[in-house]
N, C-alpha and C. Protein backbone atom coordinates (compact mmCIF):
# COMPACT_ATOMS: atom_id res chain seq x y z
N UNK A 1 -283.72 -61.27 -126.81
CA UNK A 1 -282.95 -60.59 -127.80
C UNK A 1 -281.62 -60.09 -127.25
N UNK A 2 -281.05 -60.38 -126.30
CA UNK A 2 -279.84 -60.51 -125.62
C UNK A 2 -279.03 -60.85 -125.93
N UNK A 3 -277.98 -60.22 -126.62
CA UNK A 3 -276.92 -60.85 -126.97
C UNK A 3 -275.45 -61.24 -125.97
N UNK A 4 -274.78 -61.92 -126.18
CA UNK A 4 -273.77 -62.19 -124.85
C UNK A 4 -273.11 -61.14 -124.10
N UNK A 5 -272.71 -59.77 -124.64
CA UNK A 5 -272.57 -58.80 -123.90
C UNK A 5 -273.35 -57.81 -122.97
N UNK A 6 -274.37 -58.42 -123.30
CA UNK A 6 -275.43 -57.42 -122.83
C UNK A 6 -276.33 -58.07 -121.12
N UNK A 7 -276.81 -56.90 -120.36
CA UNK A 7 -277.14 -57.55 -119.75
C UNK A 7 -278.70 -57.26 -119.16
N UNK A 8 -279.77 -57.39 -118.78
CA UNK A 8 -281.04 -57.45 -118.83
C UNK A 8 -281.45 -56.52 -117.73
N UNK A 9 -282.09 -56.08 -118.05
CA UNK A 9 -282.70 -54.61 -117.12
C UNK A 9 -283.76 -55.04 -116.00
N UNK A 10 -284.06 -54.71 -115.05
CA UNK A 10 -285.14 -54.66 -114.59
C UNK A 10 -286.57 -54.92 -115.35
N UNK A 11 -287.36 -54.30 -115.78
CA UNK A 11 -288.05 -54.66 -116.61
C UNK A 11 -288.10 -55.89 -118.29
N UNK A 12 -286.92 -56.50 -118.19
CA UNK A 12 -286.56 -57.01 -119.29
C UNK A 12 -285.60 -56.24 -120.22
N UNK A 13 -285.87 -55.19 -120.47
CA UNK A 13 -284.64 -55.10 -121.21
C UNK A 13 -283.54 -55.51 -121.57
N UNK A 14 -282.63 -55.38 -122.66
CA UNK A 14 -281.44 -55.57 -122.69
C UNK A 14 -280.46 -54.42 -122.75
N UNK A 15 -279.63 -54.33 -121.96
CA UNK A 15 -279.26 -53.33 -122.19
C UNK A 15 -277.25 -53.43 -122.74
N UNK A 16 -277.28 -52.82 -123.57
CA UNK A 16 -275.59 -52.86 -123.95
C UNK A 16 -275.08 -52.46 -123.61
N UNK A 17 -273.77 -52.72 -122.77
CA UNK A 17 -273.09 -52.61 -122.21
C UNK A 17 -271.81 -51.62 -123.05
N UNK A 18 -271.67 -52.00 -123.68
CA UNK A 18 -270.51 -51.23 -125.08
C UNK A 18 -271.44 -49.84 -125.16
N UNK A 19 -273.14 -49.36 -125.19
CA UNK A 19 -273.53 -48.77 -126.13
C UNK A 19 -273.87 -47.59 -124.19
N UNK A 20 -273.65 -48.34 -123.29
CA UNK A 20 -273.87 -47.39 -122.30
C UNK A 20 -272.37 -46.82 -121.75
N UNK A 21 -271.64 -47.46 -122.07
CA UNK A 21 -270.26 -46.94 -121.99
C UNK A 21 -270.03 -45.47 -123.06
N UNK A 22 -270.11 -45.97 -124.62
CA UNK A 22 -270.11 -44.67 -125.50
C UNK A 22 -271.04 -43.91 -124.68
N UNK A 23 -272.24 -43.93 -124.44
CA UNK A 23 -273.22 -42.75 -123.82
C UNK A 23 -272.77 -41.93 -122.69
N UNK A 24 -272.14 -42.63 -121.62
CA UNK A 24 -271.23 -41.97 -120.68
C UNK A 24 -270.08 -41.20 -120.75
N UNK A 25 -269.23 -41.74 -122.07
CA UNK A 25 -268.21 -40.94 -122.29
C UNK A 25 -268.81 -39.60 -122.91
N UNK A 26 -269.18 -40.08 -124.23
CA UNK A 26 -270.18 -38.75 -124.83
C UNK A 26 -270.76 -38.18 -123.86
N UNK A 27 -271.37 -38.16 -122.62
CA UNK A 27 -271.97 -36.92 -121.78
C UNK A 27 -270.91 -36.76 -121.14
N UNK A 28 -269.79 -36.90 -120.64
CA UNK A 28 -268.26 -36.48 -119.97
C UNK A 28 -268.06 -35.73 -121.06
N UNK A 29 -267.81 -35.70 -122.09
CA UNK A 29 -266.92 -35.07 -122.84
C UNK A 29 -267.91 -33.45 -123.45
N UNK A 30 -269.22 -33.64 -123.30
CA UNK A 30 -270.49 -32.14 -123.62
C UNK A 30 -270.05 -31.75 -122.36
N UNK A 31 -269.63 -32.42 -120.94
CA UNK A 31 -269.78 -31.80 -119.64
C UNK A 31 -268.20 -31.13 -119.55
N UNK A 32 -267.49 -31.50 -120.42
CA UNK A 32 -266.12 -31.13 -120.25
C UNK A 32 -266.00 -29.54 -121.03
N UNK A 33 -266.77 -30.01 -122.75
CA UNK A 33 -266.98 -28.95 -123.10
C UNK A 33 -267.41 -28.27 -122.56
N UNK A 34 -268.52 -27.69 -121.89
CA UNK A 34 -269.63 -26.82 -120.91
C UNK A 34 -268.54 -26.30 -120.31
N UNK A 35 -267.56 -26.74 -119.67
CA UNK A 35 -267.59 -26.23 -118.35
C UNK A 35 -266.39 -25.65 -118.72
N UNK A 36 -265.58 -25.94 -120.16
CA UNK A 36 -264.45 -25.09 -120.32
C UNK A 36 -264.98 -23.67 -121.02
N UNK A 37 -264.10 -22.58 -120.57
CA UNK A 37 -264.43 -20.90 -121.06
C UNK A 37 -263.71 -20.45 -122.25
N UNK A 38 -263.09 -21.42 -122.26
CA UNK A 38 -262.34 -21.40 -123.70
C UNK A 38 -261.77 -19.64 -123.86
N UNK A 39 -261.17 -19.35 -125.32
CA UNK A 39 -260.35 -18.16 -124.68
C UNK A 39 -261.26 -16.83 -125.32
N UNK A 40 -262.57 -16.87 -125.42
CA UNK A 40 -263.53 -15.69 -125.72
C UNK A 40 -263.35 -15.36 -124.30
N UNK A 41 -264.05 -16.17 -123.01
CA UNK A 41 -264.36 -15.89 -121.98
C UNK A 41 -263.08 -15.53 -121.38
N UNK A 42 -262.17 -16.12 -121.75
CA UNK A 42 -260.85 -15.88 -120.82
C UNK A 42 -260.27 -14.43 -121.19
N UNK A 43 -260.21 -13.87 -122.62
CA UNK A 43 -260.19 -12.80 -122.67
C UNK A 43 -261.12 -11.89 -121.98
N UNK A 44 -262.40 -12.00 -121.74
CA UNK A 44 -263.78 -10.92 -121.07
C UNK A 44 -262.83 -10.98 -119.86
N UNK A 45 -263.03 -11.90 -119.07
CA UNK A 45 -262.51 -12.20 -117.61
C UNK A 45 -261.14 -11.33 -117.58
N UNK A 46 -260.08 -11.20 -118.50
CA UNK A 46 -258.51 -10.85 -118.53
C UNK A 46 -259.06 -9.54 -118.24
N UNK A 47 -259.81 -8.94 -119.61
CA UNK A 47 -260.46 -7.46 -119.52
C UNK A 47 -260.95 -6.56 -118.05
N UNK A 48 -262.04 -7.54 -117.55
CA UNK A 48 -262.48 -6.92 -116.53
C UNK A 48 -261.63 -6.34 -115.64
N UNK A 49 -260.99 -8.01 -115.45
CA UNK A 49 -259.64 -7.52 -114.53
C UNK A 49 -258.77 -6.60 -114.48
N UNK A 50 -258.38 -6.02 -115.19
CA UNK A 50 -257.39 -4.70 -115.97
C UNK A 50 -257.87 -4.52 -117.43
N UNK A 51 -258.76 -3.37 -116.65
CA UNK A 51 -258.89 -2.18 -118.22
C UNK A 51 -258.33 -1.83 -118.86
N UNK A 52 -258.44 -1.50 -120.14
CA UNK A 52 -257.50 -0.56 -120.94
C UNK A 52 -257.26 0.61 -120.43
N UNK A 53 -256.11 1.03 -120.90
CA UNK A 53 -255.80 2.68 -120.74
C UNK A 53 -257.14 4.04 -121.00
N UNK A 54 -257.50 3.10 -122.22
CA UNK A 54 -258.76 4.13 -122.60
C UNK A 54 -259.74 4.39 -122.13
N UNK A 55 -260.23 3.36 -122.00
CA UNK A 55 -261.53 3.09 -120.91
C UNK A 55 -261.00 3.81 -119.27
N UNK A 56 -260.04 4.09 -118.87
CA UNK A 56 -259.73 4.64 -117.87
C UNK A 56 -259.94 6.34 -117.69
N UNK A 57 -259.30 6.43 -118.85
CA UNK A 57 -258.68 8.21 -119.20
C UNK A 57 -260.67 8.88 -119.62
N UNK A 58 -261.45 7.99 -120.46
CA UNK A 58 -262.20 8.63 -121.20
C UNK A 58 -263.26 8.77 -119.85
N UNK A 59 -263.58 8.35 -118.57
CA UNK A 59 -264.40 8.78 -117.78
C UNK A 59 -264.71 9.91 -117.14
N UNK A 60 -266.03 10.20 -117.30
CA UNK A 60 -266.13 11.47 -116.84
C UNK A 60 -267.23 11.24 -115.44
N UNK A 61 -266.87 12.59 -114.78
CA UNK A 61 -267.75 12.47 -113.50
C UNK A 61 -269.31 12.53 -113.78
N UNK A 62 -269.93 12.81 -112.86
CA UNK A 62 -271.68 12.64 -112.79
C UNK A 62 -271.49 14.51 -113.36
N UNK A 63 -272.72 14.73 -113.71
CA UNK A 63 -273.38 15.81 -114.30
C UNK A 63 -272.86 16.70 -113.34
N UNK A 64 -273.76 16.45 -112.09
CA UNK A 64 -273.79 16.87 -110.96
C UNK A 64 -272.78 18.00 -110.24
N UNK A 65 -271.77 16.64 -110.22
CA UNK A 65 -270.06 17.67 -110.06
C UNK A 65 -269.17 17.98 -111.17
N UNK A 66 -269.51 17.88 -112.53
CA UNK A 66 -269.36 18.53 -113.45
C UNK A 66 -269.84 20.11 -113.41
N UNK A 67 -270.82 20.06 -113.45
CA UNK A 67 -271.32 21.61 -113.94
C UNK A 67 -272.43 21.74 -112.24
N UNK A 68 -272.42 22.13 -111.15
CA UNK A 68 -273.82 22.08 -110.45
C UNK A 68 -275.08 22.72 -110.60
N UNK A 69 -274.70 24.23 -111.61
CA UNK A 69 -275.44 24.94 -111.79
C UNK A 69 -276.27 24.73 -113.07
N UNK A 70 -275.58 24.08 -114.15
CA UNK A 70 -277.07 23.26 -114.76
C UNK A 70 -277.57 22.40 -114.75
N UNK A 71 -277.17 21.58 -113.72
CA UNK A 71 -277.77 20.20 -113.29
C UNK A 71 -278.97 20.67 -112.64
N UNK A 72 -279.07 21.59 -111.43
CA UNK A 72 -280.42 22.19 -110.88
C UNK A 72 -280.65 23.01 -111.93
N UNK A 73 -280.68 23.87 -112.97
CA UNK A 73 -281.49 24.39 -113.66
C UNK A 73 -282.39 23.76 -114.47
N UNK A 74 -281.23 22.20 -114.95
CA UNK A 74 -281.82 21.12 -115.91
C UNK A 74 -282.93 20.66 -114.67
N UNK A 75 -282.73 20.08 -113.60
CA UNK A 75 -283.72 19.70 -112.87
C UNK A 75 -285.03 20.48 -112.55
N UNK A 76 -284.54 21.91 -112.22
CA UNK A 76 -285.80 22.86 -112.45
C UNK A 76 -286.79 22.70 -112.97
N UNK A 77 -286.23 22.84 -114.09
CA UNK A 77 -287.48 22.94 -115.87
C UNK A 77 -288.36 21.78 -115.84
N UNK A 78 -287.47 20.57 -115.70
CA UNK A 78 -288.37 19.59 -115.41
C UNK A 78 -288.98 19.30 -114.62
N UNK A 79 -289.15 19.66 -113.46
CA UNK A 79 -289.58 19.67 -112.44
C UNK A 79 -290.97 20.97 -112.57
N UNK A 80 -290.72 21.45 -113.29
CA UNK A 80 -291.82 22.77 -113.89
C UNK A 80 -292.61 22.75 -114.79
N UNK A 81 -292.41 21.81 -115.43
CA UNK A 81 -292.46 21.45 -116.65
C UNK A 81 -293.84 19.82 -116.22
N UNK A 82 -293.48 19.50 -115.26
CA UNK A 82 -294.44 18.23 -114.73
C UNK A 82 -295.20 19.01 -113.78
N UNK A 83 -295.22 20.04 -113.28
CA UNK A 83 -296.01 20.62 -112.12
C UNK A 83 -297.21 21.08 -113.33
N UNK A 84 -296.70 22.05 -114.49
CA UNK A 84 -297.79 22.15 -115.31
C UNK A 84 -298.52 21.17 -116.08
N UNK A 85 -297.58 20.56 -116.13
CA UNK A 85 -298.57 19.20 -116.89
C UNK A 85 -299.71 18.82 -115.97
N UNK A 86 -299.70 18.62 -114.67
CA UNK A 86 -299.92 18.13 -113.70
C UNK A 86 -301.17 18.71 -113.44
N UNK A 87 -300.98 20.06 -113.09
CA UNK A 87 -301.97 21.54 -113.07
C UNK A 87 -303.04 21.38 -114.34
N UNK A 88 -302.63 21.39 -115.93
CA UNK A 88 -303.16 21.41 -116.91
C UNK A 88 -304.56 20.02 -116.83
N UNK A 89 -303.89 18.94 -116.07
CA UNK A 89 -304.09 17.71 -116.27
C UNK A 89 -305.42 18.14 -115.52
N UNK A 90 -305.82 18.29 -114.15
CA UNK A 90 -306.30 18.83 -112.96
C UNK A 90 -307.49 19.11 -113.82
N UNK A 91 -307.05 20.65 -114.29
CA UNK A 91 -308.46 21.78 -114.56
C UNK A 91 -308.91 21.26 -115.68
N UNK A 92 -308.87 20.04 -116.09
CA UNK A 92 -309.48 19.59 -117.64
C UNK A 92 -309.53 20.11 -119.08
N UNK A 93 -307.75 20.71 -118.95
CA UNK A 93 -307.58 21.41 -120.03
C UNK A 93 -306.93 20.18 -121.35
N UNK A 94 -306.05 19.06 -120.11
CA UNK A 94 -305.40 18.10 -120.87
C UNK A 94 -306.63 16.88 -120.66
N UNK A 95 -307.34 15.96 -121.48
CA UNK A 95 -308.08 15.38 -121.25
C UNK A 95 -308.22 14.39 -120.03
C-alpha cells in the first residue's frame, strides 16, 4: 500500500514522508509556543524586578519591632492559655 513517496518502515509499514514532515513542523511550532512567555509573563518578570512605589511605601516591620511590649504580652497569654489547656487536659477535666 505504498505509494511512490513513501517509504517502508522496519516492520512493513509505510510511512509518508510529506505526513512526517507536517508532524515535525507541528511539534517545532507547540515547542516554540511552550517555550515563548509571551507578555503576561514578561510583565510578572518586569514586576518582580522593580516594584511599584506602593508595594514599597505600604511595608511594615515584624510585630516584634513594631510594638515589643505586646508582642510578649500577645505571646504570654498564649503561652498561658496552652499551659492550661494542657494542665486541664492532664487532671481529666478536658476529656
Amino acid at each position: 500500500m505504498a505509494t511512490e513517496g513513501d517509504q517502508v518502515g522496519p516492520v512493513g509499514w509505510s510511512i509518508s514522508t510529506e505526513r512526517t514532515q507536517s508532524c515535525q513542523a507541528s511539534a517545532n511550532e507547540s515547542r516554540t509556543t511552550a517555550a515563548d512567555p509571551g507578555p503576561v509573563a514578561s510583565a510578572f518578570v518586569h514586576d518582580l524586578q522593580s516594584p511599584a512605589a506602593q508595594h514599597l511605601v505600604d511595608q511594615r516591620g515584624p510585630w516584634i519591632e513594631r510594638d515589643p511590649v505586646r508582642f510578649w504580652q500577645g505571646l504570654s497569654l498564649a503561652l498561658a492559655l496552652l499551659v492550661l489547656l494542657l494542665v486541664a487536659r492532664l487532671s481529666g477535666v478536658l476529656g
